[in-house]
N, C-alpha and C. Protein backbone atom coordinates (compact mmCIF):
# COMPACT_ATOMS: atom_id res chain seq x y z
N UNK A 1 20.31 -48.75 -63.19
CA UNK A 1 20.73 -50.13 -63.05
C UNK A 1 21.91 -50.37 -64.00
N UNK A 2 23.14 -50.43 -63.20
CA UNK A 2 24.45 -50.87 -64.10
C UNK A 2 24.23 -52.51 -64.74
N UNK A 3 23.86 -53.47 -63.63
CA UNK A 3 24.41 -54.52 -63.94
C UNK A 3 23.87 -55.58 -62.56
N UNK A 4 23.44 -56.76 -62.81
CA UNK A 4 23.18 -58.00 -62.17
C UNK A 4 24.30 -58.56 -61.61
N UNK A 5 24.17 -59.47 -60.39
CA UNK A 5 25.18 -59.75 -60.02
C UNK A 5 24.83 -61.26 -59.42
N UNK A 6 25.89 -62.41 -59.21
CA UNK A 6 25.39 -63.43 -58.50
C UNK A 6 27.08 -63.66 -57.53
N UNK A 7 26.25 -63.59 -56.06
CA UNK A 7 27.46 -63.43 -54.89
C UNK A 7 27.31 -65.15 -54.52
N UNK A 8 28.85 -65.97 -54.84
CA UNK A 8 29.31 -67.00 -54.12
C UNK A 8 30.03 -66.89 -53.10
N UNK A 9 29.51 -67.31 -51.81
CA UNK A 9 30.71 -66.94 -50.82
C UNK A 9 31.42 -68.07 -50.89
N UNK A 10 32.75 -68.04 -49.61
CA UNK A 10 33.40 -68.85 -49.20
C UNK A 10 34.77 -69.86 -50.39
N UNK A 11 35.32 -70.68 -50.25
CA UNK A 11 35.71 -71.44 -51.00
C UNK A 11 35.45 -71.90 -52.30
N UNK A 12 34.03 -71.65 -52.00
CA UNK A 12 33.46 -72.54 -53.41
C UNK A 12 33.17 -70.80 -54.59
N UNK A 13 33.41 -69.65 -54.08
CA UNK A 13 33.08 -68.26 -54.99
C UNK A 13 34.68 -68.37 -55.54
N UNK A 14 35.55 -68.72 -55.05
CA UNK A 14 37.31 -68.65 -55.21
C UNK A 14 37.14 -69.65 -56.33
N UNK A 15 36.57 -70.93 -56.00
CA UNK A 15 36.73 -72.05 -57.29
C UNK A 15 35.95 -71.79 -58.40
N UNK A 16 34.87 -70.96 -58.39
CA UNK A 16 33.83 -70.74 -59.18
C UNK A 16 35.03 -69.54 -60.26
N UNK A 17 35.22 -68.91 -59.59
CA UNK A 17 36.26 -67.72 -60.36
C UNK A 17 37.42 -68.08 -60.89
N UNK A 18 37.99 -69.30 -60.42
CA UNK A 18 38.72 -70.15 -61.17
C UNK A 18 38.38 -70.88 -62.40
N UNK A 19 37.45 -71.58 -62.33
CA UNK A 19 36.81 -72.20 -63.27
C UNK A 19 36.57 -71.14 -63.97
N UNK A 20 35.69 -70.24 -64.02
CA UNK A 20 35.53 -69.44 -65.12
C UNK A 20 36.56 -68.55 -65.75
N UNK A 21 37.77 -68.53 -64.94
CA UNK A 21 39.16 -67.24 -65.85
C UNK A 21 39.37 -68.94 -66.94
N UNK A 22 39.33 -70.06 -66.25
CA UNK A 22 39.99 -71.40 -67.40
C UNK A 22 39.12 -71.39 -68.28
N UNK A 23 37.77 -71.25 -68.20
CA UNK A 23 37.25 -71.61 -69.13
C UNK A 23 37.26 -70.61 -70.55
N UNK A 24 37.13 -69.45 -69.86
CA UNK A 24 37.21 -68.08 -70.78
C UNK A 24 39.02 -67.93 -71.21
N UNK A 25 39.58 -68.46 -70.80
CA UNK A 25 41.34 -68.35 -71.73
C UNK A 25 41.42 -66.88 -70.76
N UNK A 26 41.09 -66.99 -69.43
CA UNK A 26 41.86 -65.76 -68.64
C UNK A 26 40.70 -64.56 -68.66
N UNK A 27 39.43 -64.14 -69.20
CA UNK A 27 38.82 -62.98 -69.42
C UNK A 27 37.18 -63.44 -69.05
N UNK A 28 36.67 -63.94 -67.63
CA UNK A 28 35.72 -63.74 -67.62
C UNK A 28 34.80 -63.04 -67.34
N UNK A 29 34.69 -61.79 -67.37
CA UNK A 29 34.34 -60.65 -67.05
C UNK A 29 34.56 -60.40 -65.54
N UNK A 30 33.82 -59.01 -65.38
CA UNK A 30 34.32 -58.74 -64.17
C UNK A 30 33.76 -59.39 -62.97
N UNK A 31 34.56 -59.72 -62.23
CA UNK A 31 35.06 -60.63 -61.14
C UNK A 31 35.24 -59.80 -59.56
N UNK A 32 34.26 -59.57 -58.49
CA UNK A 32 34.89 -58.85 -57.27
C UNK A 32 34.90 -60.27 -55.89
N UNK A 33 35.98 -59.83 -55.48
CA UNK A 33 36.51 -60.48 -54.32
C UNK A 33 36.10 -59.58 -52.87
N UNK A 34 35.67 -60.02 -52.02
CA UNK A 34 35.73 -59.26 -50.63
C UNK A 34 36.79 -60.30 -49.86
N UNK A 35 37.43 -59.90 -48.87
CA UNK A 35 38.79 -60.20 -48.18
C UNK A 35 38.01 -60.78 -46.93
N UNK A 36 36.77 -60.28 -46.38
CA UNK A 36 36.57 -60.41 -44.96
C UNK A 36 35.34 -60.90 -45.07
N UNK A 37 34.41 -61.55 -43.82
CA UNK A 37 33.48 -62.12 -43.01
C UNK A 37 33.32 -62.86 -44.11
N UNK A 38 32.42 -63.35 -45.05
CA UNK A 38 31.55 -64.58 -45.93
C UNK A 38 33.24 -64.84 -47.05
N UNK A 39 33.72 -63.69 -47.09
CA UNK A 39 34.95 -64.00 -48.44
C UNK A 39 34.25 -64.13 -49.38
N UNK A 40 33.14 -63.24 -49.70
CA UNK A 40 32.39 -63.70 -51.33
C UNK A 40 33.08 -63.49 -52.40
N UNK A 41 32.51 -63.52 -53.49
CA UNK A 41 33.09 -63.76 -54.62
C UNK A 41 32.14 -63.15 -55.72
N UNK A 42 31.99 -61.82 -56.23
CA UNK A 42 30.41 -61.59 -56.76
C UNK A 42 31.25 -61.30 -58.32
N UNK A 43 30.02 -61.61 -59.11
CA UNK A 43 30.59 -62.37 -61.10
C UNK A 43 29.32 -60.80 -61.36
N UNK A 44 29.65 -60.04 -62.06
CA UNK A 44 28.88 -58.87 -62.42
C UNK A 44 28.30 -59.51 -63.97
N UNK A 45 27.41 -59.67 -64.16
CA UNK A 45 26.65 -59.82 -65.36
C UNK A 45 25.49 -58.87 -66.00
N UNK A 46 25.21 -58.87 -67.35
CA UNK A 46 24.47 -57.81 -68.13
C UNK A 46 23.03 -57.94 -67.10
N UNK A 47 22.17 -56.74 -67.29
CA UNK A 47 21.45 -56.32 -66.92
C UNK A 47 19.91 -57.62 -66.83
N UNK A 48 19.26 -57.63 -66.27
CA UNK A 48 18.13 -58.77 -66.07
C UNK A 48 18.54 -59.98 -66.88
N UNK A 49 19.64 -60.30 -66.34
CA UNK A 49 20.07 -61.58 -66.92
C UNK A 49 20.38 -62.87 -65.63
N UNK A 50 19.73 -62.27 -64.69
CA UNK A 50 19.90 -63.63 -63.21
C UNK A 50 17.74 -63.46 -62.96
N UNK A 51 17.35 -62.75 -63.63
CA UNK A 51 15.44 -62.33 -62.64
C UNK A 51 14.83 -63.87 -62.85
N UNK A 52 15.36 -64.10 -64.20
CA UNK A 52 14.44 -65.29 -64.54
C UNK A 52 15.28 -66.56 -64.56
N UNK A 53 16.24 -67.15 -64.21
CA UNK A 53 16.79 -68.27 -64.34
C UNK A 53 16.79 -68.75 -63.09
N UNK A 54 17.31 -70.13 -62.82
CA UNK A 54 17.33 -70.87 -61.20
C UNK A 54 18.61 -70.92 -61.20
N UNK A 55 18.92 -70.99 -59.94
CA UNK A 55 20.83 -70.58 -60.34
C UNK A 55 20.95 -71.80 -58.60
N UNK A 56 21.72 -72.22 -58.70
CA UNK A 56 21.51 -73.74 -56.95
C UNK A 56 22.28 -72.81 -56.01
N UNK A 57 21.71 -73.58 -55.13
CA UNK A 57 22.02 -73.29 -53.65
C UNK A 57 23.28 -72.36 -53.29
N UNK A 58 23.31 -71.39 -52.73
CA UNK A 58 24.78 -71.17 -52.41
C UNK A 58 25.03 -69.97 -53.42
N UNK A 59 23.85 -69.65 -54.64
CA UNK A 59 24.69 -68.37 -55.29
C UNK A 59 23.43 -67.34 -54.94
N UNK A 60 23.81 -66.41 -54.73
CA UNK A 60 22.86 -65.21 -54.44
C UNK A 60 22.68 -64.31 -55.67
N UNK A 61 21.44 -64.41 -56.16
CA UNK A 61 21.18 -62.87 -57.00
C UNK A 61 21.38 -61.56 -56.59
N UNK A 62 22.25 -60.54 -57.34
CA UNK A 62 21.51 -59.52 -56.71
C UNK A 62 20.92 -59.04 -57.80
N UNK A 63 20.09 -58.36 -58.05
CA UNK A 63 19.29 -57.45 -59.57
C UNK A 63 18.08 -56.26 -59.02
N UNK A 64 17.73 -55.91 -59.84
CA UNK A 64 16.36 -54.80 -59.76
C UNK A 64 15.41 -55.92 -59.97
N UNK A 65 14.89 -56.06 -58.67
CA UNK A 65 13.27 -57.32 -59.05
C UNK A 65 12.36 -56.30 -58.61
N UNK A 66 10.88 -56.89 -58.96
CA UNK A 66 9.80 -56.01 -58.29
C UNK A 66 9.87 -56.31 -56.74
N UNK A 67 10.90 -57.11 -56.25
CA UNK A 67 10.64 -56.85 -55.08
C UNK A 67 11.36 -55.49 -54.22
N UNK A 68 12.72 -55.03 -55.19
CA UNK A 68 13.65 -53.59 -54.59
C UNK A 68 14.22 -53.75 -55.44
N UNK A 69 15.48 -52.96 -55.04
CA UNK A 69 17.17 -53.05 -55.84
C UNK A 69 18.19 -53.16 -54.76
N UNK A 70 18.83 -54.09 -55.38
CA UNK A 70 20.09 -54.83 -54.50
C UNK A 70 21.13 -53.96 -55.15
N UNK A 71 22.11 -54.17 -54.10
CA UNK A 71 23.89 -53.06 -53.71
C UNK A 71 24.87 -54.14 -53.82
N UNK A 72 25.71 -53.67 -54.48
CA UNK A 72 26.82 -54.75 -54.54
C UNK A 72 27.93 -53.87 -54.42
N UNK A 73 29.05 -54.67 -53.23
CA UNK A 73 29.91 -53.56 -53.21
C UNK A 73 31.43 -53.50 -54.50
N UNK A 74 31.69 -51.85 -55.00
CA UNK A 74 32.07 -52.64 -56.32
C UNK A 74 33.76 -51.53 -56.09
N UNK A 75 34.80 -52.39 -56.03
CA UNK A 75 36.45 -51.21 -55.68
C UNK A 75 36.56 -50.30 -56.77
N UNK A 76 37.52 -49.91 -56.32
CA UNK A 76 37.43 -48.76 -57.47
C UNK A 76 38.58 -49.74 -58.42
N UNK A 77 38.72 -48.97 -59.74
CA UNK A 77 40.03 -49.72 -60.42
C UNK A 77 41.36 -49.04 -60.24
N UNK A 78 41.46 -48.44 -59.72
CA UNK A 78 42.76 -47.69 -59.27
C UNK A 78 42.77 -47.58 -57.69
N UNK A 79 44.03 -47.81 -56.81
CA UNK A 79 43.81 -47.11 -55.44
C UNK A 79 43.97 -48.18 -54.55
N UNK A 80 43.42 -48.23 -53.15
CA UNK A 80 43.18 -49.26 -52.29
C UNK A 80 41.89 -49.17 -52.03
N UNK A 81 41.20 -50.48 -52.13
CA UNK A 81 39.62 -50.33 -51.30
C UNK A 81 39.59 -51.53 -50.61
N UNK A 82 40.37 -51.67 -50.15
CA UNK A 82 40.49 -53.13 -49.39
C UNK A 82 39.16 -53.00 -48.04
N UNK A 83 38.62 -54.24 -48.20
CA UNK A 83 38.65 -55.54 -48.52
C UNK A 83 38.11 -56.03 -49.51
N UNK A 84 37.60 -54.96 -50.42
CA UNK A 84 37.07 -55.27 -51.88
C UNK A 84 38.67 -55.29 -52.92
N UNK A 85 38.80 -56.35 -53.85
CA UNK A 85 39.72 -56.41 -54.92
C UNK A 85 39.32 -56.79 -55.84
N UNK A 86 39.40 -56.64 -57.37
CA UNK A 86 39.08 -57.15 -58.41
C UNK A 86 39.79 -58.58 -58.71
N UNK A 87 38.98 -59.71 -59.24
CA UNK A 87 39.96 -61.10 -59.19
C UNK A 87 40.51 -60.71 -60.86
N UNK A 88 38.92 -60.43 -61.42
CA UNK A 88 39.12 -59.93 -63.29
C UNK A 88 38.23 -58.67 -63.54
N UNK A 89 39.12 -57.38 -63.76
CA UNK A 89 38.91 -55.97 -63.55
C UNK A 89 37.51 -56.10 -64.89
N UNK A 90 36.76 -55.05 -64.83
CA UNK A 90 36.04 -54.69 -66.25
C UNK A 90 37.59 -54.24 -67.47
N UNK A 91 37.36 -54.92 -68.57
CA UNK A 91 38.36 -54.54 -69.55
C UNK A 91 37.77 -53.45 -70.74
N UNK A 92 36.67 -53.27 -70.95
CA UNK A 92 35.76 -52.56 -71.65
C UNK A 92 34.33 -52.82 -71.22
N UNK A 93 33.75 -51.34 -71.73
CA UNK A 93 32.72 -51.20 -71.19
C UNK A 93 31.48 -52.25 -71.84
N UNK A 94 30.64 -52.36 -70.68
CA UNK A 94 29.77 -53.62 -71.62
C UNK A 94 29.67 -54.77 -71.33
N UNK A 95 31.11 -55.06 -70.97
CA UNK A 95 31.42 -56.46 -71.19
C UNK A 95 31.19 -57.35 -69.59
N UNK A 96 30.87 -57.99 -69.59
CA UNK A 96 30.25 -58.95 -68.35
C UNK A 96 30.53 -60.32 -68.88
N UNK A 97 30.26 -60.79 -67.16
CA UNK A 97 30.19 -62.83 -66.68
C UNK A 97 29.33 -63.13 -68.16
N UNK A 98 29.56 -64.03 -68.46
CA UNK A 98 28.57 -64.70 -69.56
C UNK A 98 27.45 -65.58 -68.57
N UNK A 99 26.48 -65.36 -67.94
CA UNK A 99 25.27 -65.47 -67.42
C UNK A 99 25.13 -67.13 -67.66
N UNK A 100 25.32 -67.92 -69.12
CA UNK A 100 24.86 -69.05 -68.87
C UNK A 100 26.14 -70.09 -69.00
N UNK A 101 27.20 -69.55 -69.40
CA UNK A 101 28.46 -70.20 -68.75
C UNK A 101 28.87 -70.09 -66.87
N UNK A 102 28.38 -69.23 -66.62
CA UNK A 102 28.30 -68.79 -65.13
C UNK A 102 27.39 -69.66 -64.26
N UNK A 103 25.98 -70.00 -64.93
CA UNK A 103 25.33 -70.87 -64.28
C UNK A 103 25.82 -72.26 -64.37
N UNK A 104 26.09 -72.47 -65.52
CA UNK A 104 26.74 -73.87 -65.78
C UNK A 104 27.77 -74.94 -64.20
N UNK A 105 28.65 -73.41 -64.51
CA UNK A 105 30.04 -73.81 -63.79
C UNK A 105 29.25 -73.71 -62.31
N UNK A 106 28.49 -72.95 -61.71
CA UNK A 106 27.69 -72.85 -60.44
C UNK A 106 27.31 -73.75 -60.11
N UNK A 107 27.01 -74.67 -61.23
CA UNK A 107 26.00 -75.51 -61.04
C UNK A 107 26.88 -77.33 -60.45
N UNK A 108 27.98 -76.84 -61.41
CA UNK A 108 29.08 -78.17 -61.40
C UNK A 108 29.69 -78.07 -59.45
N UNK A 109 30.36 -76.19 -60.04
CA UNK A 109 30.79 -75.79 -58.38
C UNK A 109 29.63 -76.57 -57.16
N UNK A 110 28.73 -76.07 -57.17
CA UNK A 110 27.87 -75.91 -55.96
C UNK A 110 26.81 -77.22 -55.89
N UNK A 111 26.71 -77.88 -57.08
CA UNK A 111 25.81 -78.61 -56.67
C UNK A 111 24.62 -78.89 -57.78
């Protein structure tokens, strides 16, 4: 298990990723974009840091629960992997979405 993830699609995953590069001064961890069908928007965060919180309508967990393990699709950092693009690449290792600034802004975003 690398890492937790919470997928916003549509319009409101684009504003969510906005809000968070402003809030963070440009560095909110890593950030993936898909180009096609939902246009999600998935915020990679530290490890069992989405199992136990309520996060509203419209953001999807993915994590290792006792119920399986969820796939998130993740580009490479060099190359083309289109329709996956990074919005904010990993800059060092470790480093992730801040989980409760992430819910915050989700929460303003979505509802």
């Amino acid at each position: 298990m690398q890492f937790d993830a919470v997928r916003v699609d549509g319009d409101e995953g684009r504003e969510l990723a906005v809000m968070m590069e402003s809030c963070t001064g440009g560095d909110p961890g890593p950030v993936i974009q898909r180009a096609t069908a939902a246009r999600s928007t998935y915020f990679l965060l530290p490890v069992d840091s989405t199992l136990r919180r309520v996060w509203p309508v419209g953001a999807a967990r993915y994590n290792a629960s006792p119920w399986g393990l969820s796939y998130v699709p993740v580009p490479a950092l060099e190359g083309h992997t289109w329709p996956l693009t990074w919005f904010c690449e990993p800059l060092e290792p470790g480093r992730f979405v801040h989980p409760l600034l992430l819910r915050h802004a989700a929460m303003a975003v979505l509802g």
